[in-house]
N, C-alpha and C. Protein backbone atom coordinates (compact mmCIF):
# COMPACT_ATOMS: atom_id res chain seq x y z
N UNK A 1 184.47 144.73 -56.58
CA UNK A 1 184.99 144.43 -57.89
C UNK A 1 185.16 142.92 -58.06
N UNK A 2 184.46 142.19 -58.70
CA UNK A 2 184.64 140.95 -59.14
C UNK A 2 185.81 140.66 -59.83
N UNK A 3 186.37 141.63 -60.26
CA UNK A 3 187.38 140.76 -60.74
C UNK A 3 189.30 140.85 -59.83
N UNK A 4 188.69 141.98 -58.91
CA UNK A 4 189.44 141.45 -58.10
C UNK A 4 189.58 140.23 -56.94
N UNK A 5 188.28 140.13 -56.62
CA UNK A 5 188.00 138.92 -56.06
C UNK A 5 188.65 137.02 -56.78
N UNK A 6 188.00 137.19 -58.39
CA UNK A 6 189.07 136.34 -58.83
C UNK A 6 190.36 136.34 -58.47
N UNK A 7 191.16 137.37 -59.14
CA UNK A 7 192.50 136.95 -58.58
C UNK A 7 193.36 137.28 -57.05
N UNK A 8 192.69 137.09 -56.26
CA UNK A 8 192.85 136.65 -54.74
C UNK A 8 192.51 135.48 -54.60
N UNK A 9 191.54 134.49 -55.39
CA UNK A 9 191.12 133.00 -55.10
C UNK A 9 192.51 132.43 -55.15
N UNK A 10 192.38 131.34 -54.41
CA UNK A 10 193.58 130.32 -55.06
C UNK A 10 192.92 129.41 -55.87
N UNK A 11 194.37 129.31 -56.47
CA UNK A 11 194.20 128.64 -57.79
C UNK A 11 194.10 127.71 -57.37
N UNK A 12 193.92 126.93 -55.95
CA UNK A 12 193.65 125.53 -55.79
C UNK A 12 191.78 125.22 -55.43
N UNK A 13 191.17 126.61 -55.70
CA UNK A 13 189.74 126.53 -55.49
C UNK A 13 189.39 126.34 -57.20
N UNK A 14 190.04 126.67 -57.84
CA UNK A 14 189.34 127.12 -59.27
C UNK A 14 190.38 125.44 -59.87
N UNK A 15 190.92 125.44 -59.54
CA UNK A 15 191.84 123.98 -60.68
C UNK A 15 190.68 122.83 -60.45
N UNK A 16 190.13 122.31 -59.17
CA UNK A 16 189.12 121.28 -59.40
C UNK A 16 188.12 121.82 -60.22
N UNK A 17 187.41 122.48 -60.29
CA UNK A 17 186.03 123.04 -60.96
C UNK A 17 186.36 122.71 -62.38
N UNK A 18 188.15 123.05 -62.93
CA UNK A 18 188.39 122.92 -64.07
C UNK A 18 188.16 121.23 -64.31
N UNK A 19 188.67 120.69 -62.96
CA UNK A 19 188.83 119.11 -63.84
C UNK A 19 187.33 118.13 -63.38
N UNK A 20 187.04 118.79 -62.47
CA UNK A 20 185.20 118.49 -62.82
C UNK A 20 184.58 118.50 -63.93
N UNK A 21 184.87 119.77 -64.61
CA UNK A 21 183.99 119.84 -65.51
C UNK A 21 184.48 119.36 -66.85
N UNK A 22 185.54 118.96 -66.92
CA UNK A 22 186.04 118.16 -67.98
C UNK A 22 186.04 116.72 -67.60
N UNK A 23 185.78 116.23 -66.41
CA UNK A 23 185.64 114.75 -66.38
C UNK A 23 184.32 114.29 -66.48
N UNK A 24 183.32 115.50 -66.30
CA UNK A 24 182.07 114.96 -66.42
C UNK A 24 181.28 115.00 -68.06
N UNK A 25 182.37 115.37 -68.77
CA UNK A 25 182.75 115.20 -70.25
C UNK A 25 183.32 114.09 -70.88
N UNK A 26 183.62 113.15 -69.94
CA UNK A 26 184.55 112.10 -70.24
C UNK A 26 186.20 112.44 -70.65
N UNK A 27 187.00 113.38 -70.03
CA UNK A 27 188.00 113.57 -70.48
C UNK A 27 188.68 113.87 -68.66
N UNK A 28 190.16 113.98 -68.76
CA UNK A 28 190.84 113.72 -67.07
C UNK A 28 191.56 115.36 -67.16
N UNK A 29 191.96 114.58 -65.77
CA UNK A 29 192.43 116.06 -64.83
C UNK A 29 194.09 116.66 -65.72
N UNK A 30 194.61 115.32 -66.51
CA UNK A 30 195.79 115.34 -67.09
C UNK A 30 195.55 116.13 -68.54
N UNK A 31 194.47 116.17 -68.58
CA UNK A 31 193.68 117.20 -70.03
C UNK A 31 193.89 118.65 -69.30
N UNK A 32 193.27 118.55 -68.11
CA UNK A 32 193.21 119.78 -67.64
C UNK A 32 194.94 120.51 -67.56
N UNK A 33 195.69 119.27 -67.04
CA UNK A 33 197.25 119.71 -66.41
C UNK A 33 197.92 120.04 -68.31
N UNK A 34 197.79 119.02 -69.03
CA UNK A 34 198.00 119.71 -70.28
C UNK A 34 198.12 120.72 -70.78
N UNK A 35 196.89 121.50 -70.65
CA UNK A 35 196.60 122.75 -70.95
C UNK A 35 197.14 123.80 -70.32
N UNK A 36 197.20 123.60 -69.06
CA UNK A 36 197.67 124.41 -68.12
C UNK A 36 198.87 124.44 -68.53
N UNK A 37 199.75 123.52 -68.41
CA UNK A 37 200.94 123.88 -68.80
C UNK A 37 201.50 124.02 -70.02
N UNK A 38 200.88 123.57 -70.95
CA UNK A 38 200.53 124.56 -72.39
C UNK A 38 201.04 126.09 -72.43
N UNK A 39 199.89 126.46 -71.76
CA UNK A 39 199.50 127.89 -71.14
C UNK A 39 200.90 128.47 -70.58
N UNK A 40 200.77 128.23 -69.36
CA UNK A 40 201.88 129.16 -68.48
C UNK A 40 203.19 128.34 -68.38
N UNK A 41 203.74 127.55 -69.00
CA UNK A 41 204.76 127.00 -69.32
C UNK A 41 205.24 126.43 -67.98
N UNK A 42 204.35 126.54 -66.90
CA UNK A 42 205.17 125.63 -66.02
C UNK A 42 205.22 124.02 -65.98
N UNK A 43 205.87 123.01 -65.73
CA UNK A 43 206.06 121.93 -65.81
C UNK A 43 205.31 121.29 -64.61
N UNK A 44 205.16 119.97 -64.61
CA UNK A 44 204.19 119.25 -63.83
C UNK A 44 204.03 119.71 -62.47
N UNK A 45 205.53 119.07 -62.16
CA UNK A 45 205.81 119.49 -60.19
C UNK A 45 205.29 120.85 -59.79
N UNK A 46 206.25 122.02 -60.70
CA UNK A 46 205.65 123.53 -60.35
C UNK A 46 204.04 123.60 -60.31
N UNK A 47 203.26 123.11 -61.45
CA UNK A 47 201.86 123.30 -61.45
C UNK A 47 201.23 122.42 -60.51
N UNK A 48 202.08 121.50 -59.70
CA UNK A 48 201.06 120.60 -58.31
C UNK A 48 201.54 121.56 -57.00
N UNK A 49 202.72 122.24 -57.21
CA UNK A 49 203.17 123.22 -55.97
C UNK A 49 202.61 124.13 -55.70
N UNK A 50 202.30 124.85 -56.82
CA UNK A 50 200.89 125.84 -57.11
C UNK A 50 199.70 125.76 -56.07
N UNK A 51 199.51 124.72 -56.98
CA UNK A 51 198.21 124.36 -56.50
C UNK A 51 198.01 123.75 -54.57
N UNK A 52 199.38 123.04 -54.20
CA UNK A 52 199.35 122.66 -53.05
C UNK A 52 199.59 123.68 -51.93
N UNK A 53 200.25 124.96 -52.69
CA UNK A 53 200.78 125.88 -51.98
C UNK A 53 199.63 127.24 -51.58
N UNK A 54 198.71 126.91 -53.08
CA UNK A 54 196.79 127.43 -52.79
C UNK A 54 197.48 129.41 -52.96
N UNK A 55 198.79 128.85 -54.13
CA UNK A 55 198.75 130.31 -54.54
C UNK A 55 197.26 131.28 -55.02
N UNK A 56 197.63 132.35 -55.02
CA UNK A 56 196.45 133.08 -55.18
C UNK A 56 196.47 132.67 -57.21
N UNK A 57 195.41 133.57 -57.87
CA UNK A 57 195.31 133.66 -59.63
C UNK A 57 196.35 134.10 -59.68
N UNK A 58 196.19 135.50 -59.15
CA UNK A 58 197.50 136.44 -59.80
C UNK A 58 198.50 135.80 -59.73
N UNK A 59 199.01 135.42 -58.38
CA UNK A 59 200.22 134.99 -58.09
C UNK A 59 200.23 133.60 -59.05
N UNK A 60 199.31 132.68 -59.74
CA UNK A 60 199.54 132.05 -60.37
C UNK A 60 199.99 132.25 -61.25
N UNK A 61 200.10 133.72 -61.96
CA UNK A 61 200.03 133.84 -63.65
C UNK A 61 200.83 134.43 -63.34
N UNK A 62 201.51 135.17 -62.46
CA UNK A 62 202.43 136.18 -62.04
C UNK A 62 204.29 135.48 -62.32
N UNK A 63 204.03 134.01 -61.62
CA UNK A 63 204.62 133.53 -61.44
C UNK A 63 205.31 132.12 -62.47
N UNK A 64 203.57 132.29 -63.51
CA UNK A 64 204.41 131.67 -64.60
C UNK A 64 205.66 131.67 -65.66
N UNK A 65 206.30 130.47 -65.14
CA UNK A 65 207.81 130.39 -66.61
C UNK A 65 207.70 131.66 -67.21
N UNK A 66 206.51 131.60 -68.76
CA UNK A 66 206.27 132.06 -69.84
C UNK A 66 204.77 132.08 -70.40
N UNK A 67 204.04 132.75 -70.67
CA UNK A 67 202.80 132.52 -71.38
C UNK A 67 203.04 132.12 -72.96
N UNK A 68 202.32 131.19 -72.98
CA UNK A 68 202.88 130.27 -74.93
C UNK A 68 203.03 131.73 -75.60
N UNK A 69 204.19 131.58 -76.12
CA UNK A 69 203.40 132.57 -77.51
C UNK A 69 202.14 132.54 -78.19
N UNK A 70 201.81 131.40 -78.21
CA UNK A 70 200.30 130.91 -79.54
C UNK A 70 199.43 131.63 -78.60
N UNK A 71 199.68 131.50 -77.21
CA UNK A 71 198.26 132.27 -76.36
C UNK A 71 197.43 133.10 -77.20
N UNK A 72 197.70 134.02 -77.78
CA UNK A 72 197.10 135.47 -78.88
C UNK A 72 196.18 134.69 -80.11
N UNK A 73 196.54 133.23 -79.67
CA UNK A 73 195.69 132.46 -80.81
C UNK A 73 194.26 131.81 -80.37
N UNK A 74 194.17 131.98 -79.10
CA UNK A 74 192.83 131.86 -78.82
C UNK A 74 192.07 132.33 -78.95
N UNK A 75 190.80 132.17 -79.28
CA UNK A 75 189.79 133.51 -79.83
C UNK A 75 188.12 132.95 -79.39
N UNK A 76 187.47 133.73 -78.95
CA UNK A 76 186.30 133.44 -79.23
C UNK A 76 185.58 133.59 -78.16
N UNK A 77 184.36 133.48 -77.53
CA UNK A 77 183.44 133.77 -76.05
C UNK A 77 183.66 132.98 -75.01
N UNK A 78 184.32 133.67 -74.24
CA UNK A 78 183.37 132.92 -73.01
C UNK A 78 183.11 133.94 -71.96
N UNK A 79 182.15 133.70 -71.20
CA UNK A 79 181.31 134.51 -70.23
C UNK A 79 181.07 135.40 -70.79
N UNK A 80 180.41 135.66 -72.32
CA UNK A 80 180.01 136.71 -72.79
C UNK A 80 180.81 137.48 -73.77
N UNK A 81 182.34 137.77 -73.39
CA UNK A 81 183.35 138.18 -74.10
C UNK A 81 184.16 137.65 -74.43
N UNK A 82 184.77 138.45 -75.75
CA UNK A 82 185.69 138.22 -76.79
C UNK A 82 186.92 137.93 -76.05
N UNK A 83 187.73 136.82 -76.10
CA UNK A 83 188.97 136.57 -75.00
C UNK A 83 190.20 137.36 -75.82
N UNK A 84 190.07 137.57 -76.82
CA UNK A 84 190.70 138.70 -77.69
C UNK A 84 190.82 140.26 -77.47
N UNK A 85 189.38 140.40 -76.81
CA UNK A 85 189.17 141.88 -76.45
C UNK A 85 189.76 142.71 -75.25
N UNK A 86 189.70 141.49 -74.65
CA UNK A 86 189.86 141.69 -72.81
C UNK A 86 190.60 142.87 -72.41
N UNK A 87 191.06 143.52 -71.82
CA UNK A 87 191.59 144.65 -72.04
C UNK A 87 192.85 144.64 -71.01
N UNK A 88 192.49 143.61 -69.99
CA UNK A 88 193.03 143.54 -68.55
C UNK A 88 194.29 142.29 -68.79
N UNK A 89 195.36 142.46 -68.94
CA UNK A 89 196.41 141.46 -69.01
C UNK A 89 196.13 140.04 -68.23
N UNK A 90 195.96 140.68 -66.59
CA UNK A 90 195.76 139.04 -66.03
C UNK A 90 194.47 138.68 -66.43
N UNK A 91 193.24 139.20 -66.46
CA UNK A 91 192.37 138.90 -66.54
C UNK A 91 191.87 137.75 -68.19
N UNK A 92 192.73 138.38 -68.85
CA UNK A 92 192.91 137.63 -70.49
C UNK A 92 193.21 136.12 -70.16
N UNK A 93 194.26 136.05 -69.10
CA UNK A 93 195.15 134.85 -69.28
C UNK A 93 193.92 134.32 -68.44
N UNK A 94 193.08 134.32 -67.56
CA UNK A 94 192.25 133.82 -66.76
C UNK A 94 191.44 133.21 -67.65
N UNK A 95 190.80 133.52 -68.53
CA UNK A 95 189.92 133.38 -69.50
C UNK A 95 190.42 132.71 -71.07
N UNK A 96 191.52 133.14 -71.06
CA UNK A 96 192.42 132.40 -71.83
C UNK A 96 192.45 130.54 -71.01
N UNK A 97 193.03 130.53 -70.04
CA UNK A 97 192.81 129.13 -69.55
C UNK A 97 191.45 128.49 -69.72
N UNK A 98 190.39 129.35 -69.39
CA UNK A 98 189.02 129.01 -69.19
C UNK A 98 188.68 128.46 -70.31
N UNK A 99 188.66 129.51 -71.64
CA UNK A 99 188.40 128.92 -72.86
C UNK A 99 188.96 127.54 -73.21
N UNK A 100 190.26 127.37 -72.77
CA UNK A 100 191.18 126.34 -72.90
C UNK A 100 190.06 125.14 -72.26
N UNK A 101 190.05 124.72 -71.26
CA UNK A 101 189.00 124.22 -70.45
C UNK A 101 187.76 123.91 -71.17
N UNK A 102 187.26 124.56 -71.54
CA UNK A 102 186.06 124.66 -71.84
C UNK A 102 186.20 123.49 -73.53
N UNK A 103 187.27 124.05 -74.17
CA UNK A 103 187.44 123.19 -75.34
C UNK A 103 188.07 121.72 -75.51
N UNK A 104 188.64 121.47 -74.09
CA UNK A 104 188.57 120.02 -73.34
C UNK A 104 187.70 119.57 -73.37
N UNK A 105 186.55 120.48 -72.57
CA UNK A 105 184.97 119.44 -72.39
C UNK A 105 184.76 119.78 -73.29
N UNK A 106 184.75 120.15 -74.34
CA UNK A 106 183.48 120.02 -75.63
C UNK A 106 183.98 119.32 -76.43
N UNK A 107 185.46 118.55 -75.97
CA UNK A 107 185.74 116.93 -76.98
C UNK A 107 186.55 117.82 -78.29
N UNK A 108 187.27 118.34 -78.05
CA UNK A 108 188.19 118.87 -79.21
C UNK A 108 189.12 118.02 -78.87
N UNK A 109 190.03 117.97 -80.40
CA UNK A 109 191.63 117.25 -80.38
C UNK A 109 192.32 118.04 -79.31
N UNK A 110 193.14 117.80 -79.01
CA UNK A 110 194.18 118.30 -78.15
C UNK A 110 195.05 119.02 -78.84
N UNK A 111 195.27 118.58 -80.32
CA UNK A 111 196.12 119.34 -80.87
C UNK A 111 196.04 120.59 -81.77
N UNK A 112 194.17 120.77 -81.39
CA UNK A 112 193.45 121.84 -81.81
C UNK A 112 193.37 122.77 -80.86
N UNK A 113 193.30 122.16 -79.48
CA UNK A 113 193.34 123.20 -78.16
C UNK A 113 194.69 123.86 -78.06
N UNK A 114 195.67 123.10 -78.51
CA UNK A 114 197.21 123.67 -78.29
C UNK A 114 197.82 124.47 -79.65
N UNK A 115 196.51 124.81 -80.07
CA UNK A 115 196.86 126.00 -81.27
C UNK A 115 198.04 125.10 -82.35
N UNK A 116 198.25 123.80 -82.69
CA UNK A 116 199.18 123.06 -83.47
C UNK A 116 200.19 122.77 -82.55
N UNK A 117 200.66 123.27 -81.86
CA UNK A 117 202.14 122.87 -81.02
C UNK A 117 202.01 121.91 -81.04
N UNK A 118 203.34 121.45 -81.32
CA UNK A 118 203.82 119.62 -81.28
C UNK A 118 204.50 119.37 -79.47
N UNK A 119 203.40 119.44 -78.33
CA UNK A 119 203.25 119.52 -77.17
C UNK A 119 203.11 117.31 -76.88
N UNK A 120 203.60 116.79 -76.35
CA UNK A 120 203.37 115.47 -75.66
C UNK A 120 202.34 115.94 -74.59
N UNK A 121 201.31 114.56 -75.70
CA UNK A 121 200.16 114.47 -74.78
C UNK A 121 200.11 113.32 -74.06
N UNK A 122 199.37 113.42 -72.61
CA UNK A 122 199.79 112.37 -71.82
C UNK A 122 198.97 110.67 -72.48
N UNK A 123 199.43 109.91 -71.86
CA UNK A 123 198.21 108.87 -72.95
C UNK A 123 197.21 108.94 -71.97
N UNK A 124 195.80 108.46 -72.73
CA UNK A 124 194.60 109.28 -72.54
C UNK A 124 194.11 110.68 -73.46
N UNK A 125 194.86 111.14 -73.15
CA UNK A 125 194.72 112.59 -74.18
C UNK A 125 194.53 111.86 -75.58
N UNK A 126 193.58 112.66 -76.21
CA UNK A 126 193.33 112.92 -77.60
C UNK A 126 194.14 113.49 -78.58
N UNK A 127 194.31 112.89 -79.05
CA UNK A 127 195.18 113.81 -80.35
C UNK A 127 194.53 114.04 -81.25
């Protein structure tokens, strides 16, 4: 099952890939940490402990604060499917980040990725 395999990765294999592929967009890893904590409401330190600690997905999303409310406001493809459709709770929020990601590198405002929230963006970030 592939998608159990995702969430056994740690989230410290999948967070570079995220900020690879948004720096080779011209945008930083603090776009990436943005979003993220957008997302699962954890704050800076928690989301570098995460990552240093090489929690698993689940246990990443498991363990988040809060998922935004606006989350339900993301919409649209990636890897084929509707991130709306998803059927699988963790699996949404996985793809939910992804999309997030993905609309980093393709040079969106920041304050279009964060569904309007009046969120502080780091400088660098786009508004």
């Amino acid at each position: 099952m592939a998608a159990q395999r995702i969430f056994a990765m740690p989230f410290a294999d999948v967070y570079p890939l995220y900020v690879a592929k948004v720096e080779r967009k011209g945008r930083s890893k603090e776009d990436v940490d943005t979003v993220t904590r957008w997302l699962t409401g954890y704050d800076q330190d928690e989301l570098e402990r995460a990552v240093d600690a090489r929690v698993d997905v689940e246990t990443f999303f498991a363990e988040a604060p809060q998922l935004n409310p606006n989350a339900s406001l993301i919409t649209g493809v990636i890897c084929g499917v509707r991130v709306e459709e998803i059927d699988d709770p963790l699996m949404q929020k996985i793809r939910y980040l992804d999309k997030l990601v993905d609309e980093v590198a393709r040079g969106k405002k920041m304050s279009s990725i964060l569904r309007g929230d009046d969120v502080a963006v780091p400088d660098g970030g786009r508004s």
